[in-house]
Protein backbone atom coordinates (compact mmCIF):
# COMPACT_ATOMS: atom_id res chain seq x y z
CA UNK A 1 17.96 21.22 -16.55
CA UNK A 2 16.23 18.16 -15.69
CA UNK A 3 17.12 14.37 -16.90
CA UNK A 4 14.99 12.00 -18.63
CA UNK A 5 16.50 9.10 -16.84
CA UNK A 6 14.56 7.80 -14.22
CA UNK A 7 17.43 6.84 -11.84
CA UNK A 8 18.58 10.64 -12.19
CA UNK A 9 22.53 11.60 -12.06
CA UNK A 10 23.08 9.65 -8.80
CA UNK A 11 23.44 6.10 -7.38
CA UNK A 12 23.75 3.89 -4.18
CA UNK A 13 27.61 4.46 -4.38
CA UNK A 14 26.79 8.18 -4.09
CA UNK A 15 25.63 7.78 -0.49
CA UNK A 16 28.51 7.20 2.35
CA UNK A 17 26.38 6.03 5.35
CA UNK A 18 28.73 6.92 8.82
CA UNK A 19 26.73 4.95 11.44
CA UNK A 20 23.55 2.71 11.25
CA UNK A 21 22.41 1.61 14.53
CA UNK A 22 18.49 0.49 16.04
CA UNK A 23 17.15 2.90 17.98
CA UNK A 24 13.98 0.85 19.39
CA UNK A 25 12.56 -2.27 18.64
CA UNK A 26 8.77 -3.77 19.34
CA UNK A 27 6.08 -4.59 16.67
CA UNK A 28 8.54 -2.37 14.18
CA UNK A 29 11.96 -1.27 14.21
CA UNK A 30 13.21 2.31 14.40
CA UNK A 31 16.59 2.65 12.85
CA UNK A 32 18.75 6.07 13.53
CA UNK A 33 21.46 6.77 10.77
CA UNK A 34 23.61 9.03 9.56
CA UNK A 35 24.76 9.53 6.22
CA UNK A 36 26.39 12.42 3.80
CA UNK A 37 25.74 12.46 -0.35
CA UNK A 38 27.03 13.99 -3.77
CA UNK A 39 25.49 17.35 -4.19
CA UNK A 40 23.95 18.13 -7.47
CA UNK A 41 26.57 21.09 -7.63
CA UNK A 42 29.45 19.34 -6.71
CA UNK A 43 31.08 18.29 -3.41
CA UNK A 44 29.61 16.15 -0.32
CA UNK A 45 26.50 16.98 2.02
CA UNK A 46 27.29 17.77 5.54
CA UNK A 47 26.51 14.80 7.83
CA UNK A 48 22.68 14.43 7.78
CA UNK A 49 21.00 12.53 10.83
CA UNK A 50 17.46 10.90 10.74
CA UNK A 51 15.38 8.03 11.82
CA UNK A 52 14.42 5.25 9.44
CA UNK A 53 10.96 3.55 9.88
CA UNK A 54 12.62 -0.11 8.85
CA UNK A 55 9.40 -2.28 7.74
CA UNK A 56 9.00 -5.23 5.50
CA UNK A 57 8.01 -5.09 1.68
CA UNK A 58 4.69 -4.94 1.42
CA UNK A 59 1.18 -6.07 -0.55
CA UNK A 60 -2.00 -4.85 -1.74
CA UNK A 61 -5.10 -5.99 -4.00
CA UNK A 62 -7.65 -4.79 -5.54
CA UNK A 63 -10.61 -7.37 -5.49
CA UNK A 64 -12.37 -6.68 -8.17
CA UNK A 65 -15.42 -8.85 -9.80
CA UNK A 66 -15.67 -8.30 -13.87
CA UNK A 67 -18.96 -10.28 -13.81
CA UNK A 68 -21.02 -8.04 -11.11
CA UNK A 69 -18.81 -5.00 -11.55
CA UNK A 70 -17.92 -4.94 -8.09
CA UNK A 71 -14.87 -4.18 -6.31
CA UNK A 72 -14.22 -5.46 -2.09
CA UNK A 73 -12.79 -3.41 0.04
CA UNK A 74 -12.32 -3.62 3.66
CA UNK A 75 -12.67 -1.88 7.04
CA UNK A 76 -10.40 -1.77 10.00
CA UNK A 77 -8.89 0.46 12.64
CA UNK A 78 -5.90 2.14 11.83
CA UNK A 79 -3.24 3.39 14.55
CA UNK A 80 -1.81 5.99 12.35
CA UNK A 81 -5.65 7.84 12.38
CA UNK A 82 -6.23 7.52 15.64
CA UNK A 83 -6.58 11.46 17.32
CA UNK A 84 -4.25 12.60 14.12
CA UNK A 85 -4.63 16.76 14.90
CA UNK A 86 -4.40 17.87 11.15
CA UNK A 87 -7.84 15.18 10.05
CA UNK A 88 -9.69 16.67 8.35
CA UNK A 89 -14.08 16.19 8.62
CA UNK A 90 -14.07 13.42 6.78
CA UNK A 91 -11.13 11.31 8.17
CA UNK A 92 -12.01 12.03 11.43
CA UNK A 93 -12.49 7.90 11.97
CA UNK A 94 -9.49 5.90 12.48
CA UNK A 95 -11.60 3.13 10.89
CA UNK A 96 -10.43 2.92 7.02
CA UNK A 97 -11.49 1.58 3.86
CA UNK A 98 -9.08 0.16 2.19
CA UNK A 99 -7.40 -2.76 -0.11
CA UNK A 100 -6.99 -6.43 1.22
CA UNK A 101 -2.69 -6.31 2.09
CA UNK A 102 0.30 -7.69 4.08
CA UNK A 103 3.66 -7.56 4.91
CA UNK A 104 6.21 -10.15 2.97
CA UNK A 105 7.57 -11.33 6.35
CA UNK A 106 8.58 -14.35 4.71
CA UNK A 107 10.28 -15.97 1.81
CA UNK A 108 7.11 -15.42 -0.52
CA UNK A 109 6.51 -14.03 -3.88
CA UNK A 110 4.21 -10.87 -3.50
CA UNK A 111 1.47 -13.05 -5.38
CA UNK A 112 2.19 -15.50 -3.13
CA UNK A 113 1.32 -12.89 -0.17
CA UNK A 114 -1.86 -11.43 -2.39
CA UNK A 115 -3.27 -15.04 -2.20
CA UNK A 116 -3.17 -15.83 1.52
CA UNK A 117 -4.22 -12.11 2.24
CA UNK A 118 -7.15 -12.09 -0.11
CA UNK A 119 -8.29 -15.21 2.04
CA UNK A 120 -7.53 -14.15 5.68
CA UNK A 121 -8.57 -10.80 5.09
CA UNK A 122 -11.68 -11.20 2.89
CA UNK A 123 -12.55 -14.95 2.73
CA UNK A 124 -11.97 -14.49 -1.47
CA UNK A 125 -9.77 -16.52 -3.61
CA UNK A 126 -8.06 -15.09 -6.30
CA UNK A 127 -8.36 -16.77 -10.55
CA UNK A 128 -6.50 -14.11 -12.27
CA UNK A 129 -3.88 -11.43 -11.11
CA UNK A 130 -2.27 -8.28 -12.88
CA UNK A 131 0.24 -6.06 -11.21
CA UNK A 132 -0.75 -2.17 -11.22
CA UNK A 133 3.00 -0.63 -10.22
CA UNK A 134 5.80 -0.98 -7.11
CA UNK A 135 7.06 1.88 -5.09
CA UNK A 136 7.75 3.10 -1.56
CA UNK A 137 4.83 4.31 -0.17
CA UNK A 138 6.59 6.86 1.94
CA UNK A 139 10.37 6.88 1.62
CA UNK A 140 11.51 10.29 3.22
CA UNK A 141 10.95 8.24 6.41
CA UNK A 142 10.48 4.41 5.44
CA UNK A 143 12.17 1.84 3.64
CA UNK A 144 8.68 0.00 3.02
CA UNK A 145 8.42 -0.93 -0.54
CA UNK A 146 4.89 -1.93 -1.87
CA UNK A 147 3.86 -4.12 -4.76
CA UNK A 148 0.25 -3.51 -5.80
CA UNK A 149 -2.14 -5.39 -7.94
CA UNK A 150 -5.82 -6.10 -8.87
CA UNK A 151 -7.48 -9.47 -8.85
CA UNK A 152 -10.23 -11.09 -10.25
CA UNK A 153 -13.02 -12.38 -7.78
CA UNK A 154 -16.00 -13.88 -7.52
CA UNK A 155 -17.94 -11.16 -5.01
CA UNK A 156 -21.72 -13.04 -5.32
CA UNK A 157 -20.95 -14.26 -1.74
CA UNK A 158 -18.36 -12.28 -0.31
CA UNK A 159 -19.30 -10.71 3.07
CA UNK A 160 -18.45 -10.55 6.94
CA UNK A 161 -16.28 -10.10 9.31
CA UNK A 162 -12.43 -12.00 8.95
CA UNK A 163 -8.80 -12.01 10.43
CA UNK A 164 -6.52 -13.24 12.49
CA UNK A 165 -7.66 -12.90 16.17
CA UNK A 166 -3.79 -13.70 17.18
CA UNK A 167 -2.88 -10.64 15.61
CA UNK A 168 -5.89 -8.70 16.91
CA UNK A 169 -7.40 -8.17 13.52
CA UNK A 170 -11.00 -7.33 12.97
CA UNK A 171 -11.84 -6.38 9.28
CA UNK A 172 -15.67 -6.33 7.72
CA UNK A 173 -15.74 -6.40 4.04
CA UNK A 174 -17.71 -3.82 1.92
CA UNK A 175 -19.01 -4.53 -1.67
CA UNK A 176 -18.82 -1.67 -4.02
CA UNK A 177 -20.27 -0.96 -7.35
CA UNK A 178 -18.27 0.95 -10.01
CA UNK A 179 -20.38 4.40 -9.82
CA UNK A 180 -20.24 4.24 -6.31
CA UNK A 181 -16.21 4.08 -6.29
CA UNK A 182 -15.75 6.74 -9.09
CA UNK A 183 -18.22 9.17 -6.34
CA UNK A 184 -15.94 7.91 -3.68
CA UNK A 185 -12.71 8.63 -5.18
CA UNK A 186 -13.91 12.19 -6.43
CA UNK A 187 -15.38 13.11 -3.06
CA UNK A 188 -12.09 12.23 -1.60
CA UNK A 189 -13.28 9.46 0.21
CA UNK A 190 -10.97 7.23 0.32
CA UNK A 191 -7.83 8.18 2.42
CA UNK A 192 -5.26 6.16 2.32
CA UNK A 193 -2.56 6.36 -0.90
CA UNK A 194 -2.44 1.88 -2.16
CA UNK A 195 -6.24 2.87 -2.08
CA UNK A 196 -6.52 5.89 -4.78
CA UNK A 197 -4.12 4.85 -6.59
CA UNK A 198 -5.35 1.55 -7.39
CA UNK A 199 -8.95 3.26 -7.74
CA UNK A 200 -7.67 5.43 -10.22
CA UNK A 201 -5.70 2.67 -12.27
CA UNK A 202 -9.09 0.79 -12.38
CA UNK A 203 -10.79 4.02 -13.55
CA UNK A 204 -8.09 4.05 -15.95
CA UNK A 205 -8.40 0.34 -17.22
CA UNK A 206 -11.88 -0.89 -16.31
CA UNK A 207 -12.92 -1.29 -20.45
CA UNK A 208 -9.30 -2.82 -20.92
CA UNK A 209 -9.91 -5.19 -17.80
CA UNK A 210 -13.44 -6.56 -18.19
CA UNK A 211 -12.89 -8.09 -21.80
CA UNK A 212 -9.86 -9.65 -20.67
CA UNK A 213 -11.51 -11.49 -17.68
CA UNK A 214 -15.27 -11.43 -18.39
């Protein structure tokens, strides 16, 4: 029998972690523990061993324009796509579309984060912001924990090519209507998760959305 409660039967203090050590370091950190837990049935695990992708909290925004009924999105090359054996024909590129984000790599509110982002990234200050939802975006493996929201933009100039050179960035920014999105996300387009999910919150909340900022 299942429980309503979100945080389930178990806690932290269920969780005896034996050793915690880094197993590389370089742009990220690779952490190896092990650990044992409560069983559901009773008793302890047997000692479990596994490698923890240790990243920062993390960002995203969806820039969207109430006035055109436009959203931005931008373009870049991503490592994790690059000659990935189970691609399928579409996601064959490593070059993504995707939400404006960043890593919180230092004391800073997420909003504070969305706001620089938005303007390295996409050259787009933010007026108004609403969160959409927190979680970690892939947790049997990372401890990255991602905070995502939509803001309101003005797209009738947005455009070009931004980002840091230092950090090797090189990200053009796409202008999409609202139809085109909605074909997008229903041709499964769009192939990264802080992408659908904030496309399908929009879908969700567009009516809701453009009376409150139109």
């Amino acid at each position: 029998m299942t429980s309503d409660n979100r945080t389930g039967k178990f806690s932290r203090e269920d969780v005896d972690v034996l050793s915690d050590e880094v197993a590389y370091q370089g742009f990220y950190q690779l952490r190896h523990i092990q650990l044992r837990h409560k069983l559901f049935n009773g008793g302890w695990s047997k000692t479990i061993s596994r490698e923890l992708f240790n990243r920062y909290d993390a960002v995203g925004v969806l820039l969207f324009d109430p006035v055109l009924n436009k959203v931005a999105l931008i373009e870049q090359i991503r490592v994790g796509a690059v000659g990935h054996d189970g691609a399928t024909q579409q996601s064959q590129s490593p070059w993504m579309l995707e939400l404006v984000a960043g890593l919180i790599d230092k004391d800073e509110l997420p909003e504070d984060v969305v706001a620089r982002e938005s303007i390295e990234e996409a050259d787009l200050p933010i007026q108004e912001l609403e969160k959409i939802s927190e979680y970690y975006s892939s947790p049997g493996g990372s401890n990255e924990y991602f905070h995502l929201f939509v803001g309101k933009v003005d797209l009738s100039q947005a455009g070009g090519v931004f980002g840091l050179k230092d950090e090797g960035e090189d990200i053009l920014v796409h202008l999409f209507g609202l139809d085109h999105c909605w074909a997008l996300l229903d041709q499964g387009q769009f192939l990264n998760a802080h992408t659908i999910i904030a496309m399908q919150w929009l879908k969700m909340n567009i009516e809701r959305l453009q009376n409150l900022w139109s």
